[in-house]
Protein backbone atom coordinates (compact mmCIF):
# COMPACT_ATOMS: atom_id res chain seq x y z
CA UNK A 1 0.00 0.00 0.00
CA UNK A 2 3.33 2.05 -0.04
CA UNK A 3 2.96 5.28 -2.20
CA UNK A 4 6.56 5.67 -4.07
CA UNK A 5 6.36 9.47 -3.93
CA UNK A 6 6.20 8.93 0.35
CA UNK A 7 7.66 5.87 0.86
CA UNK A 8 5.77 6.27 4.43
CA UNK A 9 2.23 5.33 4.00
CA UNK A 10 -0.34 2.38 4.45
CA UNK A 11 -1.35 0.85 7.42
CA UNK A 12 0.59 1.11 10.44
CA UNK A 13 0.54 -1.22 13.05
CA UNK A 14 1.43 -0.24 17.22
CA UNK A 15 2.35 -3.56 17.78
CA UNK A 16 1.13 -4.43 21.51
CA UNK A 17 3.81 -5.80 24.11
CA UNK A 18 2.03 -9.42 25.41
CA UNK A 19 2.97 -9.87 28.85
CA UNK A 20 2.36 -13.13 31.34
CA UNK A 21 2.93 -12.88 35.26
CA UNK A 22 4.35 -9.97 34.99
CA UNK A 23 6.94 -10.50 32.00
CA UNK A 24 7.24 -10.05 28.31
CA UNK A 25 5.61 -12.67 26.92
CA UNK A 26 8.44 -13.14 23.93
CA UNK A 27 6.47 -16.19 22.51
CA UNK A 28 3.75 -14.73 21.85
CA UNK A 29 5.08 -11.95 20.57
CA UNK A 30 7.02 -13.76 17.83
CA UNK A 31 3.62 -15.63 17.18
CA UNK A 32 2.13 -12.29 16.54
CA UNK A 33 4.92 -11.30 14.51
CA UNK A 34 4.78 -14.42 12.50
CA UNK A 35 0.44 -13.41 12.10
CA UNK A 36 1.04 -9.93 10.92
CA UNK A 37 3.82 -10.72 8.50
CA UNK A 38 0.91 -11.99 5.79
CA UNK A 39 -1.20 -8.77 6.35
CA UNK A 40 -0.81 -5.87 4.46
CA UNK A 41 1.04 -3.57 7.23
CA UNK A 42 3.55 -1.13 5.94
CA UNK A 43 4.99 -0.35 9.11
CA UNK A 44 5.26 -1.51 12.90
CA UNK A 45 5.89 0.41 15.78
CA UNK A 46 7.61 -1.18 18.86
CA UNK A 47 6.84 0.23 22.84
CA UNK A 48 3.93 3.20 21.58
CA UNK A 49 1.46 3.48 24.05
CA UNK A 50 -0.52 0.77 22.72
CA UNK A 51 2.74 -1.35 23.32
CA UNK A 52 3.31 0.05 26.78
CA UNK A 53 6.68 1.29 26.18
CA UNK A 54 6.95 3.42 29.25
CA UNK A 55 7.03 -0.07 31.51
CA UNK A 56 9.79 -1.75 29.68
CA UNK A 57 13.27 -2.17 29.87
CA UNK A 58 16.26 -1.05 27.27
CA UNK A 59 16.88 -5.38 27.51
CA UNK A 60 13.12 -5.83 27.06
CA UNK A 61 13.25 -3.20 23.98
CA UNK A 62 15.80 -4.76 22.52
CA UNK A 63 14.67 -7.81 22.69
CA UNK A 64 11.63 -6.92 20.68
CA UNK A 65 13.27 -5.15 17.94
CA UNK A 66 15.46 -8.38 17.37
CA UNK A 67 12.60 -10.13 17.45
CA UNK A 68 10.62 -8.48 14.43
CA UNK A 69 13.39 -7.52 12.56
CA UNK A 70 13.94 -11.33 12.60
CA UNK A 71 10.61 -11.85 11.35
CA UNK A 72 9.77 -8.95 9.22
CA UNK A 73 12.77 -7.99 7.87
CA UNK A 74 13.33 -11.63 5.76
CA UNK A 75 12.59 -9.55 2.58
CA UNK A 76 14.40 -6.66 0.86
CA UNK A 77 11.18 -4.88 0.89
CA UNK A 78 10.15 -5.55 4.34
CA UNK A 79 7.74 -3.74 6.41
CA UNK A 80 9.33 -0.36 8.24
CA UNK A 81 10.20 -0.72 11.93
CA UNK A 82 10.12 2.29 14.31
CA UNK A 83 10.39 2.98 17.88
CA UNK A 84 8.21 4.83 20.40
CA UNK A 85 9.89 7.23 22.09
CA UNK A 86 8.15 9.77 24.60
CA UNK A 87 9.10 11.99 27.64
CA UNK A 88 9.05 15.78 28.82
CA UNK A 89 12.84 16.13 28.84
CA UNK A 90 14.62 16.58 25.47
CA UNK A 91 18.18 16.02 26.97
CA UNK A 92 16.69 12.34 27.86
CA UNK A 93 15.29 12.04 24.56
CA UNK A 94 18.29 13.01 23.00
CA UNK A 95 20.49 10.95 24.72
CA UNK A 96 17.95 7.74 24.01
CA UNK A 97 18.06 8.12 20.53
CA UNK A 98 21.56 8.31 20.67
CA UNK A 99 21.55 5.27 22.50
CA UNK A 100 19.26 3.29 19.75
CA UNK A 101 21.15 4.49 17.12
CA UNK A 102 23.40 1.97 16.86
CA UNK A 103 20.39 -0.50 16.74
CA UNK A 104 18.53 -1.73 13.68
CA UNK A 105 15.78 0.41 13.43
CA UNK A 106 14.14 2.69 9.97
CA UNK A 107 12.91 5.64 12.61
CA UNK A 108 11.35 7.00 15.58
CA UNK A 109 7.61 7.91 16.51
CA UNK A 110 8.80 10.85 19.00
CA UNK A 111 5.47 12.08 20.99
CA UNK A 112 5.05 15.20 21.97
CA UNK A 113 6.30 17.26 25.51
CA UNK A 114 3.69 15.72 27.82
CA UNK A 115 2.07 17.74 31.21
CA UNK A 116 4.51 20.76 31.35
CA UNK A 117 2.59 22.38 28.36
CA UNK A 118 5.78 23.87 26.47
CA UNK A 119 5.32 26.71 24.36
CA UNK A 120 4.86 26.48 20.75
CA UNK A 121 8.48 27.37 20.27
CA UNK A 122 9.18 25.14 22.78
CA UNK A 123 8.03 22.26 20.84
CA UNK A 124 9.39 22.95 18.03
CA UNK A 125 12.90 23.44 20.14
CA UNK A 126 12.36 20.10 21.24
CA UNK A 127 12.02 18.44 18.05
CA UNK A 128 14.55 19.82 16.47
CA UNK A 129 16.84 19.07 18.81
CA UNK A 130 16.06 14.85 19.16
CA UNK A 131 16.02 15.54 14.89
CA UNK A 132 19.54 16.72 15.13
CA UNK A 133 20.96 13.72 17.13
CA UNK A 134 20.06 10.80 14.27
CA UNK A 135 20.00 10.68 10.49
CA UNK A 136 16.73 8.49 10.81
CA UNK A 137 13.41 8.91 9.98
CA UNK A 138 11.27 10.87 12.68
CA UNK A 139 7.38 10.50 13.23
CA UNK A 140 5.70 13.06 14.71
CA UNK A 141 3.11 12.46 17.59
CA UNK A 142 0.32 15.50 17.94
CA UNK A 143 -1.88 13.80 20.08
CA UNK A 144 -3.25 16.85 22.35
CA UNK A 145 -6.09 15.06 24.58
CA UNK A 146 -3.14 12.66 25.95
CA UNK A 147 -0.12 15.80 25.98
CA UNK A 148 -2.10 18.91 27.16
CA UNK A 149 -1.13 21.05 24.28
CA UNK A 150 -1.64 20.72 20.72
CA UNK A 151 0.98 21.61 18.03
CA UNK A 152 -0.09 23.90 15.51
CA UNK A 153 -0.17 23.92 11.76
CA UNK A 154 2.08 26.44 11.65
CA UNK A 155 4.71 24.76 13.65
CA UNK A 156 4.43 21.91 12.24
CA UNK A 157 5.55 23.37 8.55
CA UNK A 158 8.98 24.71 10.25
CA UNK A 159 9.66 21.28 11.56
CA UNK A 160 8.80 19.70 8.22
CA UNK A 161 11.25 21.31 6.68
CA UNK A 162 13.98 19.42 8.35
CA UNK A 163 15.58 16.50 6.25
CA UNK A 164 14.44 13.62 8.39
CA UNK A 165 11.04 14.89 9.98
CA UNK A 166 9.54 12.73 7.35
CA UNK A 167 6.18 11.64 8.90
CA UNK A 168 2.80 12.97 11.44
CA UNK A 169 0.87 10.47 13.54
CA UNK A 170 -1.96 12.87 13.41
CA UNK A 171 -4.16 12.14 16.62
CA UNK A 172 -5.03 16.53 17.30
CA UNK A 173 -8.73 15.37 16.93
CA UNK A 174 -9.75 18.30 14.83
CA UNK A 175 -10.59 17.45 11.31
CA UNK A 176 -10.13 21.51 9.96
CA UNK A 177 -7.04 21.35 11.54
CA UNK A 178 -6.26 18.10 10.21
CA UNK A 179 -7.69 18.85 6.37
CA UNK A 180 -5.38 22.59 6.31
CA UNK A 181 -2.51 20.85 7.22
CA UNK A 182 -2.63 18.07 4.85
CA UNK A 183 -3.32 20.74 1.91
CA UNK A 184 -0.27 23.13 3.24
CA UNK A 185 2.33 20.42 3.80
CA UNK A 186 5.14 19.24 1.35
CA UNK A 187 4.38 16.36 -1.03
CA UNK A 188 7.32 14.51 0.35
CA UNK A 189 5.63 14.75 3.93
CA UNK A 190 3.06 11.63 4.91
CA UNK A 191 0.24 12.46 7.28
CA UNK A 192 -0.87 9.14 8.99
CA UNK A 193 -3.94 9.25 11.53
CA UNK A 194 -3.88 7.84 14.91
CA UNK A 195 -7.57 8.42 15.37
CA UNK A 196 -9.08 4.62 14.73
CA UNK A 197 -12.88 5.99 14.59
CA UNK A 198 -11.90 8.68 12.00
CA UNK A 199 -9.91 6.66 9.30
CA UNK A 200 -12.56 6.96 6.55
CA UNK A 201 -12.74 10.76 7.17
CA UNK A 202 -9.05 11.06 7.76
CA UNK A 203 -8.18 9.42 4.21
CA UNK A 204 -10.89 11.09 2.38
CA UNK A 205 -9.45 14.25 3.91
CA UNK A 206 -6.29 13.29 2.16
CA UNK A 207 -3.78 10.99 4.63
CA UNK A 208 -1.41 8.85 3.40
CA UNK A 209 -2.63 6.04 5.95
CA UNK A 210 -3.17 5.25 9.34
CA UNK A 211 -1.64 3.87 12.94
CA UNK A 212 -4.31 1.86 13.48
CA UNK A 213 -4.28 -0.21 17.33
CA UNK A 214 -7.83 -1.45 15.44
CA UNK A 215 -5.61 -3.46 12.65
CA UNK A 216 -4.60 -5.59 14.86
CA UNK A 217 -8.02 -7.57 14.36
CA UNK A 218 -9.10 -6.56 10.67
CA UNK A 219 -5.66 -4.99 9.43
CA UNK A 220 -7.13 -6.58 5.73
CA UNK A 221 -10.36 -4.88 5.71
CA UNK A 222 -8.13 -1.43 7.03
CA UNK A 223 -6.30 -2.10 3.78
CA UNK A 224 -8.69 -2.41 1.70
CA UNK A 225 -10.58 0.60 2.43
CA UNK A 226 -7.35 2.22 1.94
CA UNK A 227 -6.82 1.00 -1.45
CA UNK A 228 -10.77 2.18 -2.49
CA UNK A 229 -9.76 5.42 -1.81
CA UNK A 230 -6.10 5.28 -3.54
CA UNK A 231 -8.65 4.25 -6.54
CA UNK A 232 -10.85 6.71 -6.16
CA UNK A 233 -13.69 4.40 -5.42
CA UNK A 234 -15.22 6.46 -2.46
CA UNK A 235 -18.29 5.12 -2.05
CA UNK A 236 -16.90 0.95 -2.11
CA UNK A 237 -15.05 2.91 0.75
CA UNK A 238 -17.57 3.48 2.65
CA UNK A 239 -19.41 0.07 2.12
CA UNK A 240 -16.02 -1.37 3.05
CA UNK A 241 -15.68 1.05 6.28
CA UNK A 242 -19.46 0.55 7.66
CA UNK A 243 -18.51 -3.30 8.15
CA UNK A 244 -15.84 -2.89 10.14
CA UNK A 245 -16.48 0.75 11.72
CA UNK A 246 -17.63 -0.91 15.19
CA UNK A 247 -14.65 -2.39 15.62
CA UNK A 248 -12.06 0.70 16.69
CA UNK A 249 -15.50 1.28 19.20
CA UNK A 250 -15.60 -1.65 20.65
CA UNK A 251 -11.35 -1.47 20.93
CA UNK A 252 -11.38 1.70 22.53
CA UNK A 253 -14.20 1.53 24.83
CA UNK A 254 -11.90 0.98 27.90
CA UNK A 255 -8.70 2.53 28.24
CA UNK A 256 -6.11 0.56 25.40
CA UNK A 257 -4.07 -1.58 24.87
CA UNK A 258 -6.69 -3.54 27.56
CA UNK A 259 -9.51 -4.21 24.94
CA UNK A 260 -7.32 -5.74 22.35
CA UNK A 261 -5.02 -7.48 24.53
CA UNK A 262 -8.66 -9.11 25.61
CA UNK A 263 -9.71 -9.74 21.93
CA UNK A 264 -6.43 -11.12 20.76
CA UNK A 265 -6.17 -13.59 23.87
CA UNK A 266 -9.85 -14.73 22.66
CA UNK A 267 -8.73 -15.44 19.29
CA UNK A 268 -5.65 -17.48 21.06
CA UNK A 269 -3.46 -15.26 19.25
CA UNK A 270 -1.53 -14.54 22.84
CA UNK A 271 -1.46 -16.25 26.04
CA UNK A 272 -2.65 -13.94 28.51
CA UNK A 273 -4.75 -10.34 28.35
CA UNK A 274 -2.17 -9.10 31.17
CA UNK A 275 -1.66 -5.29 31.12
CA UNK A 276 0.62 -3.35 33.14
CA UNK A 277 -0.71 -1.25 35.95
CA UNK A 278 -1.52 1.32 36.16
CA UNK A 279 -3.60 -0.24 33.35
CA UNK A 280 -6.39 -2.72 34.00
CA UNK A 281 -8.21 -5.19 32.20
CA UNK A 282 -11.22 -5.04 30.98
CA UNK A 283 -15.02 -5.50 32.63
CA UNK A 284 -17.15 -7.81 31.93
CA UNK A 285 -19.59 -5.80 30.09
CA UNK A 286 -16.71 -4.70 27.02
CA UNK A 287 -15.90 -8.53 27.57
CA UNK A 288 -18.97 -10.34 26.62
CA UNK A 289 -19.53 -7.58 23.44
CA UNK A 290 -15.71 -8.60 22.16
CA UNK A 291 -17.14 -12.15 22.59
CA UNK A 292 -19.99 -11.84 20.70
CA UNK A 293 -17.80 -9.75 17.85
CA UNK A 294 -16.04 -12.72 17.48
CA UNK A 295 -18.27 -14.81 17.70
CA UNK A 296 -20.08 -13.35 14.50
CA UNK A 297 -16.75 -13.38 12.67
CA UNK A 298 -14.63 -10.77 13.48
């Protein structure tokens, strides 16, 4: 689903972390790994939120990117792997992707300052510096509701103008916002959304793809409706989309990666729904309506 002109697009998968009694589950993860490898997924990040990066380990880390570049990197034109980085101070942030540099990895989703509500030259600051201390590919991560400030459009186009800022996990929840800065940005640019419920409106809007925690059940049928619009068949789109739109609701109902983790244990896919506190898992109300999803096909 790669487009050649932004060799950054498609469906983009936050690859979850499985844990069991407290560890990484490393097992399952390969197993996962070994699932995804025959869907259409462009790109995988490793420890996002929906992977629970902020409870592991540089070992555990490590361990994971080994793991799918073992699986997913097999073929010359393999799926892109990235890394999940987050945190309030840049110097840190700096000095970790120093630290992963020397690691086999395409490029870095890099979320933005979170609770001390930086300026807007602040951010930008900030990203520029972590840009400055690797060659690699960075991602982008406006997602305001989680930070406490949003990035504007405006600073957004001086940090796209950097040679590596390549990419926007676009999660600011405002579709205007969203639609302007999709028309005003370079071609070279990709805009992926990180808003599950919005993908339709997101790609008709113009993005190159999406970070979908949702393709972890139906990354096909993501694909797909993906590839309706590339044609320009909008309305198969949205025949394609209304089958599977309950799905990111049903996901995100309870606070992620718990509702997955629940739906992928159900399909035996991993061997435990475990989440790390201070996340919990899921009640049995979200549980019996992921049952009967499944149940019916899903």
């Amino acid at each position: 689903m790669t487009n050649s002109d932004r060799p950054f697009s498609g469906i983009w998968l936050p690859i979850i972390t499985p844990f069991q009694d407290g560890h990484v589950d490393e097992k399952s993860f390969l197993s996962l790994l070994q699932h995804y490898s025959d869907s259409p997924i462009d790109g995988y990040i490793i420890g996002a939120t929906t992977g629970e990066g902020l409870t592991l380990s540089k070992a555990e880390i490590s361990k994971l990117i080994y793991l799918a570049n073992s699986v997913l990197k097999s073929a010359e034109d393999g799926p892109s792997v990235f890394l999940g980085l987050s945190g309030s101070h840049t110097q840190a942030l700096v000095d970790a992707v120093q630290r992963w540099n020397d690691v086999d990895l395409d490029g870095y989703l890099v979320t933005c300052p979170y609770y001390v509500r930086p300026s807007q030259e602040g951010i930008g600051l900030h990203f520029r510096t972590i840009a400055a201390a690797t060659t690699r590919p960075i991602m982008i991560y406006n997602i305001p509701y989680r930070t406490g400030v949003n990035m504007t459009n405006d600073c957004l186009l001086e940090l796209v103008q950097l040679d590596n800022v390549l990419l926007l996990k676009d999660c600011c929840a405002d579709l205007i916002q969203s639609s302007e800065f999709i028309q005003r940005k370079p071609s070279r640019f990709s805009v992926l959304t990180g808003e599950d419920k919005q993908f339709l409106e997101a790609l008709e809007a113009g993005a190159d793809g999406g970070v979908l925690m949702s393709a972890h059940v139906q990354a096909k049928q993501f694909a797909e409706v993906l590839h309706q619009i590339q044609l320009g068949n909008s309305s198969n789109a949205r025949s394609r989309w209304q089958a599977i739109r309950g799905i990111p609701e049903l996901l995100f109902a309870e606070p992620s990666p718990a509702p997955v983790k629940y739906w992928l244990w159900r399909k035996g896919m991993v061997a435990s729904p475990e989440v790390c506190l201070p996340k919990t898992e899921i009640g049995n109300e979200l549980a019996r309506k992921i049952d009967q999803a499944i149940a019916m096909g899903y």
